[in-house]
PDB file of N, CA and C in Angstrom:
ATOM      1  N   UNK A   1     107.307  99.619  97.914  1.00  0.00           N
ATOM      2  CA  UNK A   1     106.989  98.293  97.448  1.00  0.00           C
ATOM      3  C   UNK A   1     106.667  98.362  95.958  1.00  0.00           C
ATOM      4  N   UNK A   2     107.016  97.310  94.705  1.00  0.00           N
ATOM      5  CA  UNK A   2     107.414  97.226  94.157  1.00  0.00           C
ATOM      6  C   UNK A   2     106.937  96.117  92.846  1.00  0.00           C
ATOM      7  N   UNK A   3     106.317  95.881  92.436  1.00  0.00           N
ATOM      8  CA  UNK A   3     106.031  94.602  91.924  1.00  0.00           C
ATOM      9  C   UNK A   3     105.403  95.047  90.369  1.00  0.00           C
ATOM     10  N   UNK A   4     105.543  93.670  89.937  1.00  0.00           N
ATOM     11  CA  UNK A   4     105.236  93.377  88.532  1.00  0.00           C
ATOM     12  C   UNK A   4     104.069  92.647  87.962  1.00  0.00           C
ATOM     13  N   UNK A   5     103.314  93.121  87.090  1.00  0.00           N
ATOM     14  CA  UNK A   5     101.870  92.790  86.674  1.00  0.00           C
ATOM     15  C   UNK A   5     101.761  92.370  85.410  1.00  0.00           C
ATOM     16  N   UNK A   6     101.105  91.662  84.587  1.00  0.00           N
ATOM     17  CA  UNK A   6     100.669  91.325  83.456  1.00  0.00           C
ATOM     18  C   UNK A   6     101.830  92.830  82.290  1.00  0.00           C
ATOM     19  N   UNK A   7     102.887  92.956  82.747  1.00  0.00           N
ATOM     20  CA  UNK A   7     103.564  94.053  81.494  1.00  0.00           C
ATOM     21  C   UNK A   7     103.606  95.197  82.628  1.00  0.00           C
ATOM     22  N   UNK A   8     103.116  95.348  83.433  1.00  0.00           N
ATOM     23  CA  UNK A   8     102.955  96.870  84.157  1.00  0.00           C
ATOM     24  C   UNK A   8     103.591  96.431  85.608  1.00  0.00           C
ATOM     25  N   UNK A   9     104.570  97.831  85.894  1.00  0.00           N
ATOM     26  CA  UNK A   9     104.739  98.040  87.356  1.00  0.00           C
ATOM     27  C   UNK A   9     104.310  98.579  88.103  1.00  0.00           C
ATOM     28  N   UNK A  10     103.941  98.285  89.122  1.00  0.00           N
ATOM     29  CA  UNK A  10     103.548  99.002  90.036  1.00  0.00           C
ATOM     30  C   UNK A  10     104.157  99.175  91.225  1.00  0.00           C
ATOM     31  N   UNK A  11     103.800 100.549  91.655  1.00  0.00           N
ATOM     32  CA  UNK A  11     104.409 101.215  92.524  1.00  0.00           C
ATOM     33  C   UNK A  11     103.546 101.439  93.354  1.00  0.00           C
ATOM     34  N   UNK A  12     103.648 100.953  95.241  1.00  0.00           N
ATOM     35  CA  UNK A  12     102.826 102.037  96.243  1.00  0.00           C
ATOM     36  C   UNK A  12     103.739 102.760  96.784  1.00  0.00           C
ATOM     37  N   UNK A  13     103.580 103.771  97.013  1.00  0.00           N
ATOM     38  CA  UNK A  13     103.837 104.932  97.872  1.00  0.00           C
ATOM     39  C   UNK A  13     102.714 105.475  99.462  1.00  0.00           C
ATOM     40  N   UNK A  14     103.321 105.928 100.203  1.00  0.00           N
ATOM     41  CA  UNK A  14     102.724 106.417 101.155  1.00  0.00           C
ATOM     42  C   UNK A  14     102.452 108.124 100.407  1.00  0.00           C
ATOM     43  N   UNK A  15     101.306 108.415 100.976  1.00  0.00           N
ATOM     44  CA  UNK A  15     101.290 109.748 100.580  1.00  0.00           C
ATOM     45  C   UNK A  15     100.425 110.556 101.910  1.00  0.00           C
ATOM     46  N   UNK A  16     101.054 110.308 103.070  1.00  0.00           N
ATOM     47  CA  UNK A  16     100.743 110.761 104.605  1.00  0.00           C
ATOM     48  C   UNK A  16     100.378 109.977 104.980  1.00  0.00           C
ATOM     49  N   UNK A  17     100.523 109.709 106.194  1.00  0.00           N
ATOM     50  CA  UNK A  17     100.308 108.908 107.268  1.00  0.00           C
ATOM     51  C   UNK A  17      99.412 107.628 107.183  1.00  0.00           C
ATOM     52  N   UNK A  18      99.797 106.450 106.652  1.00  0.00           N
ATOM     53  CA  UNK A  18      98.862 105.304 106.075  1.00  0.00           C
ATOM     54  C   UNK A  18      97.884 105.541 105.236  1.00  0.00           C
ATOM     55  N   UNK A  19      98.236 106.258 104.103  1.00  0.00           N
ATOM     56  CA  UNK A  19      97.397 106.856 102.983  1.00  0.00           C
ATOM     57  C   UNK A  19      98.044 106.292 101.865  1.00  0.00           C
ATOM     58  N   UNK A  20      97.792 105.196 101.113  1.00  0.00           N
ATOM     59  CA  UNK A  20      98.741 104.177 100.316  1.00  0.00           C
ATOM     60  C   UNK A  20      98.105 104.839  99.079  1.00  0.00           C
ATOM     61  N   UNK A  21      98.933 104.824  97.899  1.00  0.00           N
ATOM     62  CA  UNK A  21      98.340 104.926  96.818  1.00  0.00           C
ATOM     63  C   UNK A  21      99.261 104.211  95.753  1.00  0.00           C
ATOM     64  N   UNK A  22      99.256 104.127  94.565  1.00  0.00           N
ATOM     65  CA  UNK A  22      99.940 103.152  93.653  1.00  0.00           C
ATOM     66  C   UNK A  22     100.429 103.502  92.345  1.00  0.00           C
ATOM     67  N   UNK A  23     101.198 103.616  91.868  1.00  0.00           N
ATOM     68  CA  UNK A  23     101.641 104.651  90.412  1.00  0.00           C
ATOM     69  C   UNK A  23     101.829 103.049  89.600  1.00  0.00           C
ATOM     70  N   UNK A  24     101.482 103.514  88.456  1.00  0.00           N
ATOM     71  CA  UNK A  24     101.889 101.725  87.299  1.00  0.00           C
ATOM     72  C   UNK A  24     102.323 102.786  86.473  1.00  0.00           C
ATOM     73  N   UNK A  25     103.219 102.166  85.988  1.00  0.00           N
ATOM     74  CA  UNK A  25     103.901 102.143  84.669  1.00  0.00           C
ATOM     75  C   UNK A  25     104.132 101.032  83.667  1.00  0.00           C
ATOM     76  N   UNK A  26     103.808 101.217  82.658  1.00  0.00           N
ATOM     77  CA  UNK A  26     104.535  99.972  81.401  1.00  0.00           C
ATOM     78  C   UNK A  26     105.975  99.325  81.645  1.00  0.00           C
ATOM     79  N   UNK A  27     106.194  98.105  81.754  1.00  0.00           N
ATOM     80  CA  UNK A  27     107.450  97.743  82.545  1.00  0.00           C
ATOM     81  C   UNK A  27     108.329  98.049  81.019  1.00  0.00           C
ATOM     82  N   UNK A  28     107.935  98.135  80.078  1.00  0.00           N
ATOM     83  CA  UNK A  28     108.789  98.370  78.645  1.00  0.00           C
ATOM     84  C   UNK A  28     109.378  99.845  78.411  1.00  0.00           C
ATOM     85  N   UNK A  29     108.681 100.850  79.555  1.00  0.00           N
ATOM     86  CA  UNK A  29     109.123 101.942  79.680  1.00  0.00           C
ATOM     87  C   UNK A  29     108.124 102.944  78.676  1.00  0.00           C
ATOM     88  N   UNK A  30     107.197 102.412  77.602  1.00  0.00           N
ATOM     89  CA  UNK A  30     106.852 103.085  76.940  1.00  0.00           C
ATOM     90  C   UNK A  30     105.495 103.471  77.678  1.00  0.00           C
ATOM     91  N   UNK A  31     105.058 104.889  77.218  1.00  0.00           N
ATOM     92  CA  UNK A  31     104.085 105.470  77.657  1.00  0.00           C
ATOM     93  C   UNK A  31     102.813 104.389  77.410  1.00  0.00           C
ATOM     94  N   UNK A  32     101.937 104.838  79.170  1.00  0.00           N
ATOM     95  CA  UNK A  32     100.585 104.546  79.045  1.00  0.00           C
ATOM     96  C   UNK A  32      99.763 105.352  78.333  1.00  0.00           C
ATOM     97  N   UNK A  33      99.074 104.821  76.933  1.00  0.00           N
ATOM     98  CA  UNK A  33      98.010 105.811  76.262  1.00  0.00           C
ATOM     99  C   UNK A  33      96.814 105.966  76.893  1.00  0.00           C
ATOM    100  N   UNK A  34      95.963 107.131  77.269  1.00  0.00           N
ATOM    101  CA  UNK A  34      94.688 107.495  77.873  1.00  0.00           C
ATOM    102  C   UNK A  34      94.220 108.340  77.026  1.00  0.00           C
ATOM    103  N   UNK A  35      93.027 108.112  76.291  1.00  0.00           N
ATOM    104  CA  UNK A  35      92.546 108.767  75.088  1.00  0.00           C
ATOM    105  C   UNK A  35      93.496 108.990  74.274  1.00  0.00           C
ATOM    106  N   UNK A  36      94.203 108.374  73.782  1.00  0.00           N
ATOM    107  CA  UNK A  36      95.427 109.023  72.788  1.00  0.00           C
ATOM    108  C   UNK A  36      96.124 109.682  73.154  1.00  0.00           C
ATOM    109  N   UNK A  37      96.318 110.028  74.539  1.00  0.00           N
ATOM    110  CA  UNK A  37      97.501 110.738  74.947  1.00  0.00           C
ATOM    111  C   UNK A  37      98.311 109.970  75.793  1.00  0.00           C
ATOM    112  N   UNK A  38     100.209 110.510  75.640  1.00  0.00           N
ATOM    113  CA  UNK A  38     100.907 109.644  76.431  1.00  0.00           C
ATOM    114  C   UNK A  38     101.105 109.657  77.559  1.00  0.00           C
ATOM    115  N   UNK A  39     101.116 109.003  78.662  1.00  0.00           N
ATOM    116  CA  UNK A  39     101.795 109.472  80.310  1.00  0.00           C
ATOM    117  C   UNK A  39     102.947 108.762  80.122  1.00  0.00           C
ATOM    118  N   UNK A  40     103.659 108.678  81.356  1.00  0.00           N
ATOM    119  CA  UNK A  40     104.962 107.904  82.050  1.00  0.00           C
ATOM    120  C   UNK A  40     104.288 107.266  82.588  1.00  0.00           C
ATOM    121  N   UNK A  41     103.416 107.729  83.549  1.00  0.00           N
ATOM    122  CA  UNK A  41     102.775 106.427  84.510  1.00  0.00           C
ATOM    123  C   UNK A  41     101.297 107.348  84.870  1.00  0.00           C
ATOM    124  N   UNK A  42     100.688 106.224  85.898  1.00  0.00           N
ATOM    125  CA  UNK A  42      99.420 106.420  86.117  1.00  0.00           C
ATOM    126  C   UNK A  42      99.449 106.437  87.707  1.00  0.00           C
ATOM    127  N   UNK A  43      99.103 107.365  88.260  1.00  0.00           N
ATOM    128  CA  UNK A  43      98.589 107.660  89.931  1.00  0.00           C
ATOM    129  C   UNK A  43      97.575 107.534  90.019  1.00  0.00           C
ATOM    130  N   UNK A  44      97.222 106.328  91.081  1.00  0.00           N
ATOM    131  CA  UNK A  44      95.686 106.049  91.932  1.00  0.00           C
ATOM    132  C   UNK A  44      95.694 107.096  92.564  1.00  0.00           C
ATOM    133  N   UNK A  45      94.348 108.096  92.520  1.00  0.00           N
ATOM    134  CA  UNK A  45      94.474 108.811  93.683  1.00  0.00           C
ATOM    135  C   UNK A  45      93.546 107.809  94.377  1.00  0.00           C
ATOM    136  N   UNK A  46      93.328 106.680  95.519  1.00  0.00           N
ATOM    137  CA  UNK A  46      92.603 106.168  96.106  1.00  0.00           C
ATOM    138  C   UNK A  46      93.706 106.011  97.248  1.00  0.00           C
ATOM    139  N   UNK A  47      93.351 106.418  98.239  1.00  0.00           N
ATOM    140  CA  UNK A  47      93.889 106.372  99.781  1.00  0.00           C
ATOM    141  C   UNK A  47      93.982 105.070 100.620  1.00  0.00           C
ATOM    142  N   UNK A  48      94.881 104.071 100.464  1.00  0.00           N
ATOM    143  CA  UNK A  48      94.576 102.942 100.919  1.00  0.00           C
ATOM    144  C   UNK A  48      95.343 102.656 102.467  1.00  0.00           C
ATOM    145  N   UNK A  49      94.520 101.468 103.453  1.00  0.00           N
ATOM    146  CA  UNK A  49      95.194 101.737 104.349  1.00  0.00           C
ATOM    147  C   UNK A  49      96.766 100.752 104.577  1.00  0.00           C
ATOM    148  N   UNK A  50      96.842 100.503 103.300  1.00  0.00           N
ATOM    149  CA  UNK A  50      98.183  99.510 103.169  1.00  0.00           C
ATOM    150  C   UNK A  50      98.312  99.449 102.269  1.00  0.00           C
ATOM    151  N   UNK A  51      99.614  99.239 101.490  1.00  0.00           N
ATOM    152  CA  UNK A  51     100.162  99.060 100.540  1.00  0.00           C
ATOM    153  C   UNK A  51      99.849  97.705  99.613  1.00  0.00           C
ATOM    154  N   UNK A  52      99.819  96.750 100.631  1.00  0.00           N
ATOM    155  CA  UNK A  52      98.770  95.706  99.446  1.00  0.00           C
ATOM    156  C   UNK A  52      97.318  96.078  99.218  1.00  0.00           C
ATOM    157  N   UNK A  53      96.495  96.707  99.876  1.00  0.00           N
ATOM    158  CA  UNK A  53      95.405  97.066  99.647  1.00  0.00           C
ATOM    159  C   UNK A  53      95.963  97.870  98.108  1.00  0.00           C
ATOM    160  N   UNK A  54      96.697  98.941  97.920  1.00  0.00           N
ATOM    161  CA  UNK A  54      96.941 100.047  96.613  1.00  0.00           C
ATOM    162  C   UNK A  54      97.502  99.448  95.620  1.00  0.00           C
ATOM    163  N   UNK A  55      98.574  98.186  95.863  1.00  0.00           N
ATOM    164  CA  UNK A  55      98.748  97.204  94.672  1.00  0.00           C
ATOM    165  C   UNK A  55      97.234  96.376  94.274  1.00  0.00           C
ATOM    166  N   UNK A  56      96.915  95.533  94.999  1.00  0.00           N
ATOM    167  CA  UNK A  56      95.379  95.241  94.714  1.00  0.00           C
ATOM    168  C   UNK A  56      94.173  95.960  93.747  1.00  0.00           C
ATOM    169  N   UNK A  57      93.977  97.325  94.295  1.00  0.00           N
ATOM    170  CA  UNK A  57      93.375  98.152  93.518  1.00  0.00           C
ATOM    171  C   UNK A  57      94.023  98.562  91.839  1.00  0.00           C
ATOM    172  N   UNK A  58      95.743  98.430  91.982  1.00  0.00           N
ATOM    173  CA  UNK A  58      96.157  98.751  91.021  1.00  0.00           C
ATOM    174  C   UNK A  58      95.788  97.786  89.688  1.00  0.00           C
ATOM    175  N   UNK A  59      95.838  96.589  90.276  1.00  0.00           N
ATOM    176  CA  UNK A  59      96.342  94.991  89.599  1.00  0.00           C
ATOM    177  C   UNK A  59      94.348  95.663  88.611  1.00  0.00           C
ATOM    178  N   UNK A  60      93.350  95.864  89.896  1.00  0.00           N
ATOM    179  CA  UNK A  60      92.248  96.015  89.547  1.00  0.00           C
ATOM    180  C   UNK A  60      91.880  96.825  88.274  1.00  0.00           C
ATOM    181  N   UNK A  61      93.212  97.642  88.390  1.00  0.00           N
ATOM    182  CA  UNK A  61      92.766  98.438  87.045  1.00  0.00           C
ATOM    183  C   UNK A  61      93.601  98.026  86.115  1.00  0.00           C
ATOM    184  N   UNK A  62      94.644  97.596  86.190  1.00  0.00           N
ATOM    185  CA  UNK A  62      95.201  96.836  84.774  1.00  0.00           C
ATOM    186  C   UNK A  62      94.175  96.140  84.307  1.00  0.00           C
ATOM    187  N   UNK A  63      93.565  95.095  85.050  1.00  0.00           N
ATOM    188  CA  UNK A  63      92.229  94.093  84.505  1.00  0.00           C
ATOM    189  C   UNK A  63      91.871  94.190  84.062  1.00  0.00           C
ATOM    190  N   UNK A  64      90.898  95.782  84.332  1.00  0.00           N
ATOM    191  CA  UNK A  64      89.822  96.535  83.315  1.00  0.00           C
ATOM    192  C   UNK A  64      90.630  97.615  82.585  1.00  0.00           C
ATOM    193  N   UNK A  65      91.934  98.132  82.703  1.00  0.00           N
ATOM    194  CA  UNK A  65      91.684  98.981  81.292  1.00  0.00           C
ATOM    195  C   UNK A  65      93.301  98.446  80.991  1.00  0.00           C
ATOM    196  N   UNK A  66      93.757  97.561  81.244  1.00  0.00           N
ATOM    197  CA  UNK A  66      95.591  97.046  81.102  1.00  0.00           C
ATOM    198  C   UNK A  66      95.735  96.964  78.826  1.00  0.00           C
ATOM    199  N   UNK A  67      94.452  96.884  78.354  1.00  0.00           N
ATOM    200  CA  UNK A  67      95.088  96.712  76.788  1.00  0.00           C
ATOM    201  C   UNK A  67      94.508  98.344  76.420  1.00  0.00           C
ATOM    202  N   UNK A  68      93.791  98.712  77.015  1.00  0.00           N
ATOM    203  CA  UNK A  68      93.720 100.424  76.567  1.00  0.00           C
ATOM    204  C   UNK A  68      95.014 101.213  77.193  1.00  0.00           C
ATOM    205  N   UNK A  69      95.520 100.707  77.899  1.00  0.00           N
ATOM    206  CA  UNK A  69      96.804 101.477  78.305  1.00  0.00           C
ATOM    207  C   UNK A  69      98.201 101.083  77.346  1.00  0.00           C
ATOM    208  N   UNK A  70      98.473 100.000  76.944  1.00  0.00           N
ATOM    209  CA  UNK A  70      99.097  99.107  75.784  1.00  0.00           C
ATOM    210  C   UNK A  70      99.071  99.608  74.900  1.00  0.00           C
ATOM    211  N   UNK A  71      97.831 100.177  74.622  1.00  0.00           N
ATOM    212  CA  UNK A  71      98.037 100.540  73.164  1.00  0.00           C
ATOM    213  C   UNK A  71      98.677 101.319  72.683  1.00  0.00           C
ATOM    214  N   UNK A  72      99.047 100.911  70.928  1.00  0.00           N
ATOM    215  CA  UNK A  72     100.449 101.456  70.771  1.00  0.00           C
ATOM    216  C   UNK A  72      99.933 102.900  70.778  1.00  0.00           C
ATOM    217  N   UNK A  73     101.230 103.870  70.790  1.00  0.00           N
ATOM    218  CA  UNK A  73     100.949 105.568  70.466  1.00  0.00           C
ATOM    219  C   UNK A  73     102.416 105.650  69.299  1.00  0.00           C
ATOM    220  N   UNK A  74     101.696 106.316  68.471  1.00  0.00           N
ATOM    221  CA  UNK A  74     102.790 107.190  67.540  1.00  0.00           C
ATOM    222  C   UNK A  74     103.291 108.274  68.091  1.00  0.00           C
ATOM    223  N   UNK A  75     104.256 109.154  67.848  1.00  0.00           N
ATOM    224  CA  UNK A  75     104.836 110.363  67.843  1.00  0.00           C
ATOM    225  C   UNK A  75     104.012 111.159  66.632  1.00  0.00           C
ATOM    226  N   UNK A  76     103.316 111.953  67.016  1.00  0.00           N
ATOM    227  CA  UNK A  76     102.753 112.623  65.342  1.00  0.00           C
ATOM    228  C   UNK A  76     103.893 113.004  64.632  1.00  0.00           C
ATOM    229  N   UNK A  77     103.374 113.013  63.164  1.00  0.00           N
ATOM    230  CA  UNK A  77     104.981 113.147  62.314  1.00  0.00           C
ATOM    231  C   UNK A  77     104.721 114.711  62.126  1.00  0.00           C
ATOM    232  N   UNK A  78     106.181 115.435  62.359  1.00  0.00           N
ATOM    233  CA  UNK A  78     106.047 116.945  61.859  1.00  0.00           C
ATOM    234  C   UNK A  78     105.445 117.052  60.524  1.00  0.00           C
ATOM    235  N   UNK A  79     104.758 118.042  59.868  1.00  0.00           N
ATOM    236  CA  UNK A  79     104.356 118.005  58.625  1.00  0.00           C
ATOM    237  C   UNK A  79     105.526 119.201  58.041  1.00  0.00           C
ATOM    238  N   UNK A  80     105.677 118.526  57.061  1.00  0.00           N
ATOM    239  CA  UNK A  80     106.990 119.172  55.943  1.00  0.00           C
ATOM    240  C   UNK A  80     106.406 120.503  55.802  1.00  0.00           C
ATOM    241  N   UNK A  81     107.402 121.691  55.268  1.00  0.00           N
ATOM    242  CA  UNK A  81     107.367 122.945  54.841  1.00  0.00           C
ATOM    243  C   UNK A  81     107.946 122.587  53.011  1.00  0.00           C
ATOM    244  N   UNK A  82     107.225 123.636  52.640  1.00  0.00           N
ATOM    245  CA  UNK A  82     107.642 123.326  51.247  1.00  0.00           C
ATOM    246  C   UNK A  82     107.825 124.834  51.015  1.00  0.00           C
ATOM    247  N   UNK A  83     108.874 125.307  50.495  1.00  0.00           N
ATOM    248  CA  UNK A  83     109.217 126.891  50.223  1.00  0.00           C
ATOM    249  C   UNK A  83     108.391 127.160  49.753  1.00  0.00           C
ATOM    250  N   UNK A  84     108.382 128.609  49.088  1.00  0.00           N
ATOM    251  CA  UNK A  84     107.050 129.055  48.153  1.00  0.00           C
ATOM    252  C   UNK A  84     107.418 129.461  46.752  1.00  0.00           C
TER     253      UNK A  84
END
């Protein structure tokens, strides 16, 4: 299951036997920043007993952290070599 949030997708997955959990990603494809670093996406580890329960929880955390994940990230720029 499959759905779309304020910019973010989310994903539940089963992960054993009615153990729901939820992966989001940026629907723009660009990395979620977490402290300045980039992911692809983000895994709930929270065990839900349904898949709308793990979208729910997901939507929950876009709410509270959906513009800290937005935020933009640079590529650091290589720093030049200069012969000697």
């Amino acid at each position: 299951m499959t759905c779309l949030y304020d910019g973010f997708d989310i994903e539940s997955f089963e992960a054993g036997r009615d153990l729901w959990h939820a992966r989001i990603r940026r629907a723009d494809q660009t990395p979620l920043v977490i402290d300045g670093m980039p992911f692809p996406a983000l895994e709930l580890g929270f065990a839900w007993p349904s898949p709308d329960a793990a979208i729910a929880d997901a939507r929950s955390h876009i709410d509270h952290f959906g513009r800290r994940y937005a935020a933009a990230w640079q590529m650091p720029q290589a720093k030049s070599r200069t012969a000697p």
